[in-house]
N, C-alpha and C. Protein backbone atom coordinates (compact mmCIF):
# COMPACT_ATOMS: atom_id res chain seq x y z
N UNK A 1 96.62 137.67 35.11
CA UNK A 1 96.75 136.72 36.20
C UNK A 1 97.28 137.46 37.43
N UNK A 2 96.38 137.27 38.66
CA UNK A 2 96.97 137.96 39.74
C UNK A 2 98.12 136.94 40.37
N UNK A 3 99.20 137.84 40.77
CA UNK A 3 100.49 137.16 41.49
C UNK A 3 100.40 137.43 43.07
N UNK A 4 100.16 138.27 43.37
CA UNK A 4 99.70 138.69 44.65
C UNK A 4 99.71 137.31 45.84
N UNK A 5 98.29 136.75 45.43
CA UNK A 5 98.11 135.57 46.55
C UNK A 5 99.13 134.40 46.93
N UNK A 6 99.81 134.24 45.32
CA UNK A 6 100.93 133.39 45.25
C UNK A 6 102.28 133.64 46.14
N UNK A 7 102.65 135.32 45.74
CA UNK A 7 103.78 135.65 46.30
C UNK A 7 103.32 136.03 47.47
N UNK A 8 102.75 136.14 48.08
CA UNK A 8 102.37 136.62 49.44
C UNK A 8 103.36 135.79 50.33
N UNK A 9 103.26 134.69 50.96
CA UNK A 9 103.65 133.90 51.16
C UNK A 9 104.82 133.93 51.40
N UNK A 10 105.84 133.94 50.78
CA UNK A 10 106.93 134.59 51.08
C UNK A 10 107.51 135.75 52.02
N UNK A 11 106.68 136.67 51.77
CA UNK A 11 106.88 138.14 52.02
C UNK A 11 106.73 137.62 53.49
N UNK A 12 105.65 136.76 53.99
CA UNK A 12 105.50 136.35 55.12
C UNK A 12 106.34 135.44 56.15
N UNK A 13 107.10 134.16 55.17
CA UNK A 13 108.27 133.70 55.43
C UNK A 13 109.24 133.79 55.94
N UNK A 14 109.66 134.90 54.61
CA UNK A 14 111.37 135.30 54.82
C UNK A 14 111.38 136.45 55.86
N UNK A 15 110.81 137.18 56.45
CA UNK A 15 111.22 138.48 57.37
C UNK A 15 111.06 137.47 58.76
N UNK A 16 110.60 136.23 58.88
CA UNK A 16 110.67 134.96 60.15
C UNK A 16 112.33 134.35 59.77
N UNK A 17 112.27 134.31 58.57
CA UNK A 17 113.78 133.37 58.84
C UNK A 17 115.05 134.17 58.41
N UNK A 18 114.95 135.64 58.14
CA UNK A 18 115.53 136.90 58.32
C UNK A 18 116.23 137.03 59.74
N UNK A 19 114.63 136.96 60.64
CA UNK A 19 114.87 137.32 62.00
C UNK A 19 115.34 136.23 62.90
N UNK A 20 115.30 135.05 62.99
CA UNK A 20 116.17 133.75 63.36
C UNK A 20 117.52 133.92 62.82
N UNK A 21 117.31 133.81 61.52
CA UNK A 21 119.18 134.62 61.26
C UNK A 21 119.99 135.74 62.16
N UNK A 22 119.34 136.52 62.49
CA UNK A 22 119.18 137.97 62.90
C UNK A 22 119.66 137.42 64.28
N UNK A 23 118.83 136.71 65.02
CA UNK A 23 118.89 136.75 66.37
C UNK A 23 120.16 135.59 66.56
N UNK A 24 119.92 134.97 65.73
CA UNK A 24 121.35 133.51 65.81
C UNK A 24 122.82 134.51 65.86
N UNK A 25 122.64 135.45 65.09
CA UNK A 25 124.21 136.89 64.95
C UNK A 25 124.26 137.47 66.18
N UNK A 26 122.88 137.94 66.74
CA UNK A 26 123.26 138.56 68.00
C UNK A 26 123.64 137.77 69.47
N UNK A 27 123.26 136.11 69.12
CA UNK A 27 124.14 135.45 70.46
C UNK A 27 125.69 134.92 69.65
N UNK A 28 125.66 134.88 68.24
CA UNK A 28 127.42 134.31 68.23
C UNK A 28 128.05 135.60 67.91
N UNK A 29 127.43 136.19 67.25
CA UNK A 29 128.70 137.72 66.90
C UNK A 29 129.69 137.31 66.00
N UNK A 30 129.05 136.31 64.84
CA UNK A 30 130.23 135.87 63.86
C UNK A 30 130.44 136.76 62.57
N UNK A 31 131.61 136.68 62.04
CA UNK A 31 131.01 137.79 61.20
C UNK A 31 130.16 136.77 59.48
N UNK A 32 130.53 135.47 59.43
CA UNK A 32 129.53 134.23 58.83
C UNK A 32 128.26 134.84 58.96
N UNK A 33 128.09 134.45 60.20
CA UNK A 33 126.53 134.71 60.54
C UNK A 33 125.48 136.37 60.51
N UNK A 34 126.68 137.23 60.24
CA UNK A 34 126.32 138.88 60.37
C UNK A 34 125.96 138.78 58.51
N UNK A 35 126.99 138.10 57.71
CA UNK A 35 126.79 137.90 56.52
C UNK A 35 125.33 137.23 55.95
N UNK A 36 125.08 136.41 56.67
CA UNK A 36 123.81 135.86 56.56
C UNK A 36 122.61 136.36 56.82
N UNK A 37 122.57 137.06 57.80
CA UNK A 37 121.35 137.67 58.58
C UNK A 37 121.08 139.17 57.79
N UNK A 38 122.65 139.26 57.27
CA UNK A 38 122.11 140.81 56.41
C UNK A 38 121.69 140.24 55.09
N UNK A 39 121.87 138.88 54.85
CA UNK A 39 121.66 138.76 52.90
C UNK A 39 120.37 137.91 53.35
N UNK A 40 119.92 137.64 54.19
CA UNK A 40 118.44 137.39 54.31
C UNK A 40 117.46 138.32 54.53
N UNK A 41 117.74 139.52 55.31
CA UNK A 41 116.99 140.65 55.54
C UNK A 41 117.04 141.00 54.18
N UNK A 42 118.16 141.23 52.91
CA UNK A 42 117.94 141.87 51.94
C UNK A 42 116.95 140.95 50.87
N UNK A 43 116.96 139.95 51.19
CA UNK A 43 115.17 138.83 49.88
C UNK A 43 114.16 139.23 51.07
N UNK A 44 113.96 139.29 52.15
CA UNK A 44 113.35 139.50 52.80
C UNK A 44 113.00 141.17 51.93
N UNK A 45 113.60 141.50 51.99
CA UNK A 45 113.27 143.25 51.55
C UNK A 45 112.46 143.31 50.04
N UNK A 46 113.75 142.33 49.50
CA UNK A 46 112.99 142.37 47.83
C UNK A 46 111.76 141.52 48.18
N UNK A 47 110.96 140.64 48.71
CA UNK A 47 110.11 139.55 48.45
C UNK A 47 108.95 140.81 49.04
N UNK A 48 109.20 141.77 50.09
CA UNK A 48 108.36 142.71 50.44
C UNK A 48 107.75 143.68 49.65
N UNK A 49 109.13 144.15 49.39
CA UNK A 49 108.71 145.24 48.11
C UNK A 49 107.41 144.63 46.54
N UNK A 50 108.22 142.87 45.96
CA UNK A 50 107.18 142.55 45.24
C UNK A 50 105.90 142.13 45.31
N UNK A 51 105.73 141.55 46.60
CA UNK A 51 104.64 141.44 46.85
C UNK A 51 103.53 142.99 47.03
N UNK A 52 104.31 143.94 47.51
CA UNK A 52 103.37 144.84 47.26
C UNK A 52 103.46 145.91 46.09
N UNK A 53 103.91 145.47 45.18
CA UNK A 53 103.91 145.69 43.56
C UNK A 53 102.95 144.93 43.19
N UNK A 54 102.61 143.37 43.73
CA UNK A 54 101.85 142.31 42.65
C UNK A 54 100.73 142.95 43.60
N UNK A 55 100.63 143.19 44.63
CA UNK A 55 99.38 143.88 45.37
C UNK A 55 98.70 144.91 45.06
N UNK A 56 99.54 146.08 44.50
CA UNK A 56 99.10 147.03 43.70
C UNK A 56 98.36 146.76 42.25
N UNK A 57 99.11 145.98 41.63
CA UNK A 57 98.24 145.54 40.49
C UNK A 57 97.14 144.31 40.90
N UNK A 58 96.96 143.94 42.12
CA UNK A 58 95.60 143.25 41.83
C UNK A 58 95.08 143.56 42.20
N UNK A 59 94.77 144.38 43.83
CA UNK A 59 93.82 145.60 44.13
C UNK A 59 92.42 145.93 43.13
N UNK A 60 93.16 146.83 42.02
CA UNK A 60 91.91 147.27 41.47
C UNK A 60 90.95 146.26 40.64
N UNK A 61 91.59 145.23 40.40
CA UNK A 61 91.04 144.35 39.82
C UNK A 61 89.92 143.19 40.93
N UNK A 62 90.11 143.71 41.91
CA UNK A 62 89.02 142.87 42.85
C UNK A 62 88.44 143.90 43.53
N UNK A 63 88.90 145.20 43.99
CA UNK A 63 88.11 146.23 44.53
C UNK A 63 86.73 146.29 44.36
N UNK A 64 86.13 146.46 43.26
CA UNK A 64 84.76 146.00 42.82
C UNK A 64 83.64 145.00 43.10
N UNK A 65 84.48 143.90 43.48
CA UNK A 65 83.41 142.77 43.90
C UNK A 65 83.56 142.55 45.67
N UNK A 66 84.15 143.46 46.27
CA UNK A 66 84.13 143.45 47.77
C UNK A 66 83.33 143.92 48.13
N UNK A 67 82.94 143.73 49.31
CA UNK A 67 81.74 144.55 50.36
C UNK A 67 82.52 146.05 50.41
N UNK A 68 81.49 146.98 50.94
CA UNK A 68 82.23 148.37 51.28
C UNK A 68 82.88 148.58 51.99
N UNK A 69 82.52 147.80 53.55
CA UNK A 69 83.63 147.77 54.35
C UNK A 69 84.96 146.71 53.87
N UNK A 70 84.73 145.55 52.85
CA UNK A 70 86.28 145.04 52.44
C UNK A 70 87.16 146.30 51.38
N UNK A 71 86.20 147.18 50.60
CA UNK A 71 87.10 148.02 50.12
C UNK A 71 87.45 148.71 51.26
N UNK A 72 87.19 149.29 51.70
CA UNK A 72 88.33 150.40 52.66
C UNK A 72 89.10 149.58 53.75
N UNK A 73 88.76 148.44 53.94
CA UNK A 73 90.35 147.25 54.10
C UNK A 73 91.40 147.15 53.04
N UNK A 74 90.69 147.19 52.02
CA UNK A 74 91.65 147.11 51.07
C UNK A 74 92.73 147.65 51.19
N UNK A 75 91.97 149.12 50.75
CA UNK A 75 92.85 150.35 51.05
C UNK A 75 93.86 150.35 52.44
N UNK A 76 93.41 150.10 53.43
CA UNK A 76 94.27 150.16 54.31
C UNK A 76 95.20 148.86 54.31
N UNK A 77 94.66 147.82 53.82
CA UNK A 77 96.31 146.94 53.26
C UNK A 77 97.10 147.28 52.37
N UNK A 78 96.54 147.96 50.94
CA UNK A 78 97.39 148.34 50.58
C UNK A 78 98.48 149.36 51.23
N UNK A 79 97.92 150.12 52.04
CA UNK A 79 98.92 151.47 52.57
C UNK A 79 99.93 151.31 53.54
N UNK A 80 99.21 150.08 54.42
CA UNK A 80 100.26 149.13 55.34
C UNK A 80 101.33 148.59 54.80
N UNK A 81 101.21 148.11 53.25
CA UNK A 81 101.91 147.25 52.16
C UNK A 81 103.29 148.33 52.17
N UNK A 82 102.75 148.99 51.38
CA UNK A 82 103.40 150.09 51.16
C UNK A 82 104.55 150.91 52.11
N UNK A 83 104.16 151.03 53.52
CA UNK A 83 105.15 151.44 54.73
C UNK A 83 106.14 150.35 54.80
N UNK A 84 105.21 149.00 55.19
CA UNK A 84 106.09 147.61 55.32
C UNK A 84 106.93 147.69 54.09
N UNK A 85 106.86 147.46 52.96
CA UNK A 85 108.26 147.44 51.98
C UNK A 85 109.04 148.98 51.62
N UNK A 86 108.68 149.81 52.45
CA UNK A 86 109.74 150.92 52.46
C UNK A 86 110.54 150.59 53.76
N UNK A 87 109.83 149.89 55.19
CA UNK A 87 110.54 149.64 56.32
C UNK A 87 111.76 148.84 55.96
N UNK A 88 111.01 147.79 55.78
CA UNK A 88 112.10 146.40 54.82
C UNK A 88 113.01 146.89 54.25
N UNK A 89 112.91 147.73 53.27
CA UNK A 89 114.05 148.16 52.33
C UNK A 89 115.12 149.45 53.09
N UNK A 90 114.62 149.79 54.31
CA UNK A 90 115.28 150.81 55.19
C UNK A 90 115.83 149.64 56.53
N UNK A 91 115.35 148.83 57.25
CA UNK A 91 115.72 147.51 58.03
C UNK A 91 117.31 147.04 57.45
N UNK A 92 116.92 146.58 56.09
CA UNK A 92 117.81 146.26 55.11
C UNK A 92 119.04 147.06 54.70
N UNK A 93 118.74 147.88 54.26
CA UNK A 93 119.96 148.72 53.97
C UNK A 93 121.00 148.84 55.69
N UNK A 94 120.11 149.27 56.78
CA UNK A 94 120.75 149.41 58.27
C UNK A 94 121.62 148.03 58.10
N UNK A 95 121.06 146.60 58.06
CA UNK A 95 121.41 145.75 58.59
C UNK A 95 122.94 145.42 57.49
N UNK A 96 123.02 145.97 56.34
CA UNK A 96 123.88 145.39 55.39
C UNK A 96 125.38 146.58 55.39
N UNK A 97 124.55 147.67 56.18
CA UNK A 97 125.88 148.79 56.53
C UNK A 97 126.42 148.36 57.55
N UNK A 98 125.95 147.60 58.92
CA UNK A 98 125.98 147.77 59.90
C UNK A 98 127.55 146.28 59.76
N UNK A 99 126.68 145.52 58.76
CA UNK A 99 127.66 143.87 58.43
C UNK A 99 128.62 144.90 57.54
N UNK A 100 128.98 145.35 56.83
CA UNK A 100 130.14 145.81 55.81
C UNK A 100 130.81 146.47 57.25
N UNK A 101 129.83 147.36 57.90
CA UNK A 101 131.26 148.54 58.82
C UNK A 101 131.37 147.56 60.42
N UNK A 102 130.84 146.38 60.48
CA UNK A 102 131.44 145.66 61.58
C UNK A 102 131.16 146.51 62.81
N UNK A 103 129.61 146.98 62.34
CA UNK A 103 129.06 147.48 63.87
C UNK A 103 128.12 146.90 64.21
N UNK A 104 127.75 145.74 65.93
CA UNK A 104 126.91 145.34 66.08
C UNK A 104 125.82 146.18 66.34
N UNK A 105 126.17 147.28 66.95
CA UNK A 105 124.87 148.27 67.39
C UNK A 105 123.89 148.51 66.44
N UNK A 106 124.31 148.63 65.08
CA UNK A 106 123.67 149.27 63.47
C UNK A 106 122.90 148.27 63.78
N UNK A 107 123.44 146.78 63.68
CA UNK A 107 123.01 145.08 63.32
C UNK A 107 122.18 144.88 63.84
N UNK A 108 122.19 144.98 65.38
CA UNK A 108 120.95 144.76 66.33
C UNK A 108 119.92 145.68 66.11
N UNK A 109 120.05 147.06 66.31
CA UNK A 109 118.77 148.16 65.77
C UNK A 109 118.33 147.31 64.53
N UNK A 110 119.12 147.28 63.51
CA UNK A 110 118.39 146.59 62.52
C UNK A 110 117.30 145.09 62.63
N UNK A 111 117.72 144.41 63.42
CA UNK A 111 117.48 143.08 63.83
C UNK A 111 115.86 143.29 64.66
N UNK A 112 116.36 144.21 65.50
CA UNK A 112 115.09 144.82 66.79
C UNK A 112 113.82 145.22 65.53
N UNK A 113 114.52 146.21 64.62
CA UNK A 113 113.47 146.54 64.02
C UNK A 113 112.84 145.68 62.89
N UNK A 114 113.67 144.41 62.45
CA UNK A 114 112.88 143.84 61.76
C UNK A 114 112.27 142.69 62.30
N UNK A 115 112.58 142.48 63.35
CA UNK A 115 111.71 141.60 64.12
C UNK A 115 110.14 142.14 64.37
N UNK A 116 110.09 143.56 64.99
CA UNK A 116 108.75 144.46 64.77
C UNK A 116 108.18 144.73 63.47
N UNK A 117 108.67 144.94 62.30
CA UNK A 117 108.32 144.38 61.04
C UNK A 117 107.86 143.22 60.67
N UNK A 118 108.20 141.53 61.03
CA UNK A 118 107.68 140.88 61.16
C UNK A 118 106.68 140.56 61.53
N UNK A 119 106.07 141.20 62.98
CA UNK A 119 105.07 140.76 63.31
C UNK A 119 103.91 141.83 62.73
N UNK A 120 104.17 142.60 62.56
CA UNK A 120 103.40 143.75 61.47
C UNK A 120 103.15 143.06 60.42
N UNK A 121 104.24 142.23 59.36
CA UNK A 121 104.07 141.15 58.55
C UNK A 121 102.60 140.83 58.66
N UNK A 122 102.61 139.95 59.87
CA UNK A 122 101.51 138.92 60.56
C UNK A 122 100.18 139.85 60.55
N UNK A 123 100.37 140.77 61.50
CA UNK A 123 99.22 141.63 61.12
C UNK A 123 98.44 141.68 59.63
N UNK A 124 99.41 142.09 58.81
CA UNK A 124 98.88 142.47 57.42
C UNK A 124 98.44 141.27 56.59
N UNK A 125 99.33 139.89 57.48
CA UNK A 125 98.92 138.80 56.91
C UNK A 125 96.95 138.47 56.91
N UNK A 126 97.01 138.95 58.37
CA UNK A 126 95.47 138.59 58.90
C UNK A 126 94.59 139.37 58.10
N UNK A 127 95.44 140.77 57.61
CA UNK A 127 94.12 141.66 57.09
C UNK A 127 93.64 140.99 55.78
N UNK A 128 94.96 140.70 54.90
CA UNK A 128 94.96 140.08 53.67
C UNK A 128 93.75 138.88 53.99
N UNK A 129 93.87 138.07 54.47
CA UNK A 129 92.79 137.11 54.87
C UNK A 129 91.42 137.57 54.96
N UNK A 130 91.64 138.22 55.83
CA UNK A 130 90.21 138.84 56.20
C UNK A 130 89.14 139.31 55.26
N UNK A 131 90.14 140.49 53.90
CA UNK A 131 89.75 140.69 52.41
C UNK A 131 89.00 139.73 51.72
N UNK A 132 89.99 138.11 51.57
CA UNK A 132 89.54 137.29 50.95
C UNK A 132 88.42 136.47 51.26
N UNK A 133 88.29 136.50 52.59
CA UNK A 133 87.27 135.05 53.41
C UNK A 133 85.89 136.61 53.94
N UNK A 134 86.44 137.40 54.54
CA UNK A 134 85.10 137.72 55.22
C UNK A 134 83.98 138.91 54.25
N UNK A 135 84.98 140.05 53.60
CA UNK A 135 84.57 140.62 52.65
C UNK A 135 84.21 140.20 50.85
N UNK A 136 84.55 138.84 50.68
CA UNK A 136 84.52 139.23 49.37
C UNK A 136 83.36 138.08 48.66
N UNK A 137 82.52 139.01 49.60
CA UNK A 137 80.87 138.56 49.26
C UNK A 137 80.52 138.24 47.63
N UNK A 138 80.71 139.05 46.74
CA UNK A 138 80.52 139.23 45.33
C UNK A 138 80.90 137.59 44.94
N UNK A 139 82.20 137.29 45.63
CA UNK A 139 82.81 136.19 44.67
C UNK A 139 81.85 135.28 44.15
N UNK A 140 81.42 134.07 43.35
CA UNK A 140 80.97 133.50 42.84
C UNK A 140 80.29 132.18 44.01
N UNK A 141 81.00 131.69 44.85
CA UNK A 141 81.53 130.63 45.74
C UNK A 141 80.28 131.60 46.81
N UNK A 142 80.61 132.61 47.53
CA UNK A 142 79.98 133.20 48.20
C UNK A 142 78.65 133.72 48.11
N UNK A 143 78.40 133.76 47.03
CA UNK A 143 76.73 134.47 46.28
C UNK A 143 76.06 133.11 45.93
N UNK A 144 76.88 132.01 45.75
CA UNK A 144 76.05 130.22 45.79
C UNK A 144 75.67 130.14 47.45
N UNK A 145 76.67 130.44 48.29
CA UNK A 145 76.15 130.01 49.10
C UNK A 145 75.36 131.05 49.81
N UNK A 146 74.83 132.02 49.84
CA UNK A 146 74.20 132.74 50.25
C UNK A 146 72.84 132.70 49.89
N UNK A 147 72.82 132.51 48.33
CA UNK A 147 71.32 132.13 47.68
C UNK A 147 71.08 130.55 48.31
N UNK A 148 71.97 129.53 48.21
CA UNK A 148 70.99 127.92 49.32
C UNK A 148 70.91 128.47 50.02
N UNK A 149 71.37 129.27 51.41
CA UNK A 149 71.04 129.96 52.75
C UNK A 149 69.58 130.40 52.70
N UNK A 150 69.37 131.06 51.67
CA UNK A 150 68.46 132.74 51.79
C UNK A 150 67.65 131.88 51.08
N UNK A 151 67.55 131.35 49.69
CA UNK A 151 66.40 131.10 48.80
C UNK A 151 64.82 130.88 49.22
N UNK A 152 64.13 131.51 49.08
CA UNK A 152 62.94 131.02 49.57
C UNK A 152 62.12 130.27 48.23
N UNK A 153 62.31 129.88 46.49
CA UNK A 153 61.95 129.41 45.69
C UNK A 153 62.74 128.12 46.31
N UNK A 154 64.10 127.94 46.76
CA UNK A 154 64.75 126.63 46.21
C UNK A 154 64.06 125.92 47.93
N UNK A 155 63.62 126.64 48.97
CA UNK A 155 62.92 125.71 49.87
C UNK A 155 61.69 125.28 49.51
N UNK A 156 60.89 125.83 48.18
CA UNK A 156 59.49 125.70 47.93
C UNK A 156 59.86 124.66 46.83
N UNK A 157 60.88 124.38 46.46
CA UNK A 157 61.39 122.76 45.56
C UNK A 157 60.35 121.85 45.27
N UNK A 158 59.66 121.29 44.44
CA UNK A 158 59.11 120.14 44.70
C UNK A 158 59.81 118.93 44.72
N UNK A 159 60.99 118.65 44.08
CA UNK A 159 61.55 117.83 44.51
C UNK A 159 62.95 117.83 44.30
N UNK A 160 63.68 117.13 44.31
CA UNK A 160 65.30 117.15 44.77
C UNK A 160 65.43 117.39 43.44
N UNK A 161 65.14 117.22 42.43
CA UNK A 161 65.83 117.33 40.46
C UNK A 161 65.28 119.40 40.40
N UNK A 162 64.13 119.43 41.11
CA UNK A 162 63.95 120.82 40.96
C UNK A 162 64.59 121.63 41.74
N UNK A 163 65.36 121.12 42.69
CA UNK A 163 66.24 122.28 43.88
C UNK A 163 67.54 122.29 42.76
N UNK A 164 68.12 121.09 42.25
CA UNK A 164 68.72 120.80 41.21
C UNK A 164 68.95 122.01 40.14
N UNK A 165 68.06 121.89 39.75
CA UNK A 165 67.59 122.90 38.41
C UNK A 165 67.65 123.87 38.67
N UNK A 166 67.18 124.56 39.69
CA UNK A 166 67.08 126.02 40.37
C UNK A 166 68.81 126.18 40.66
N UNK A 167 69.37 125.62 41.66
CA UNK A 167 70.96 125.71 41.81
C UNK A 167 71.81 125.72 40.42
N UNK A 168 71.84 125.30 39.32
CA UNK A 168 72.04 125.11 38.36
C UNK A 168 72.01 126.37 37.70
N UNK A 169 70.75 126.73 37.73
CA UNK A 169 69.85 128.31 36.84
C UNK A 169 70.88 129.32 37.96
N UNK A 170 70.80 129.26 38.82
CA UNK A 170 71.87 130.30 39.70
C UNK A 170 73.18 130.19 39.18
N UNK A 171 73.71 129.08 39.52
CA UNK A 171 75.00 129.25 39.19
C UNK A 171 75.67 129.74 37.78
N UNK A 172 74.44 129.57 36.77
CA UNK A 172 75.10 130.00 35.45
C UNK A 172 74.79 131.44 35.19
N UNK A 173 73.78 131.81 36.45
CA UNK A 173 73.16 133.63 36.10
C UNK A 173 74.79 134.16 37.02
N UNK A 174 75.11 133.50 38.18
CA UNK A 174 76.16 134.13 38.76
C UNK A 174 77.43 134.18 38.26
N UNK A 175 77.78 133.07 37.34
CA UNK A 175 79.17 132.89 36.34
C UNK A 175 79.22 134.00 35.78
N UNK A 176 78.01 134.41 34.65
CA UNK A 176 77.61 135.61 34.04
C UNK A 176 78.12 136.73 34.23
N UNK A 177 77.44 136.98 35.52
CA UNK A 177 77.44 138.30 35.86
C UNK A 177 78.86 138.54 36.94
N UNK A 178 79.41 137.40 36.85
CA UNK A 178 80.87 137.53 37.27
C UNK A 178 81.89 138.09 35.79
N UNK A 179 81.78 137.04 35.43
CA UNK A 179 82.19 137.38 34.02
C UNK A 179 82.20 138.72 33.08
N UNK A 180 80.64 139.76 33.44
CA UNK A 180 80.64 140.71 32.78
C UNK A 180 81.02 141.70 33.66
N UNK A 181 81.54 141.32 35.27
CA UNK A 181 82.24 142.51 35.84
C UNK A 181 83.41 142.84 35.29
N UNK A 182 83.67 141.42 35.06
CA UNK A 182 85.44 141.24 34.87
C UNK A 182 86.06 141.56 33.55
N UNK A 183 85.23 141.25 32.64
CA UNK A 183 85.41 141.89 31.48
C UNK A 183 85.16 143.59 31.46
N UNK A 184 84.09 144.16 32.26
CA UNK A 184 83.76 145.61 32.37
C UNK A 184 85.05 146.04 33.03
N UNK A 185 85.64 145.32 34.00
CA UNK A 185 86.95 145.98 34.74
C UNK A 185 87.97 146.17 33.70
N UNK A 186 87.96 144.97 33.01
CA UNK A 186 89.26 144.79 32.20
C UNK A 186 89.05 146.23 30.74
N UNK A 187 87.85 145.89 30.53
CA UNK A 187 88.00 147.34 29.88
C UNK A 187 88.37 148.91 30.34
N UNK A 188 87.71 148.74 31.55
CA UNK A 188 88.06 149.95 32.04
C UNK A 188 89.55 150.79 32.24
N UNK A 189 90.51 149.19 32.56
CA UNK A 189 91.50 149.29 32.73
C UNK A 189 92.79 149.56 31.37
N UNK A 190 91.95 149.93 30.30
CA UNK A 190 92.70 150.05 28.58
C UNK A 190 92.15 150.91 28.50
């Protein structure tokens, strides 16, 4: 079961309400609120880091059924993934030294920089999207609708029970041959 799409979400979340924390410390200067803004940057850090752990393990398991240009998106989300939860976990550590040694300067660098992390977030959010909706032709959903688009048998129909039948005969040749990627992956992967 991929976790990826689920936890995503988060990863996207918390580095927004990290940085509202973040910026709420740099107009009161409490040390409450320095406490807060650093123990949100730090789930913010962990929710980064897992999401691109659950990203790593689902990667190869969909790599295969993308267009060529969605694999080498891939790749470059994953590698974005990868900087972003080393930033996070370096953001983080700044922002939680900066609250223990009661230096705003550490706090704010930290704050500045995870606010630019955030919207990098966003970025990577769009690419992630982009993977799922524009590249990932193969999927099942996408190869139905491409064959009603394209078919030139299911416009030569004689009648509505035979466009029927024909959509039908597709969809169970495309289950199939979904099915025997996924099983071919899953072997590959033992």
């Amino acid at each position: 079961m991929m976790l990826h799409p689920a936890s995503v979400h988060f990863a996207i979340v918390l580095p927004v309400v990290a940085s509202v924390f973040g910026i709420l410390y740099m107009f009161t200067r409490t040390e409450t609120m320095s406490k807060i803004a650093a123990r949100t940057t730090l789930v913010a850090a962990l929710a980064m880091i897992a999401v691109w752990y659950t990203g790593n393990q689902a990667g190869p398991l969909v790599y295969k059924f993308l267009s060529p240009a969605g694999q080498h998106e891939l790749l470059e989300h994953k590698e974005l993934g990868l900087y972003l939860a080393i930033a996070m976990a370096i953001i983080a550590l700044l922002q939680i030294i900066g609250c223990r040694l009661k230096k705003f300067t550490l706090e704010a660098l930290a704050i500045v920089l995870l606010i630019g992390a955030m919207f990098t977030t966003f970025l990577q959010g769009k690419h992630g999207g982009e993977i799922v909706y524009d590249h990932g032709q193969p999927f099942e959903m996408q190869q139905l609708k491409n064959y009603l688009n394209n078919d030139d048998d299911l416009s030569m129909a004689d009648d509505v029970d035979s466009a029927i039948d024909l959509v039908k005969q597709k969809t169970v040749i495309i289950s199939k041959d979904t099915l025997a990627k996924l099983q071919g992956i899953k072997k590959a992967q033992k």
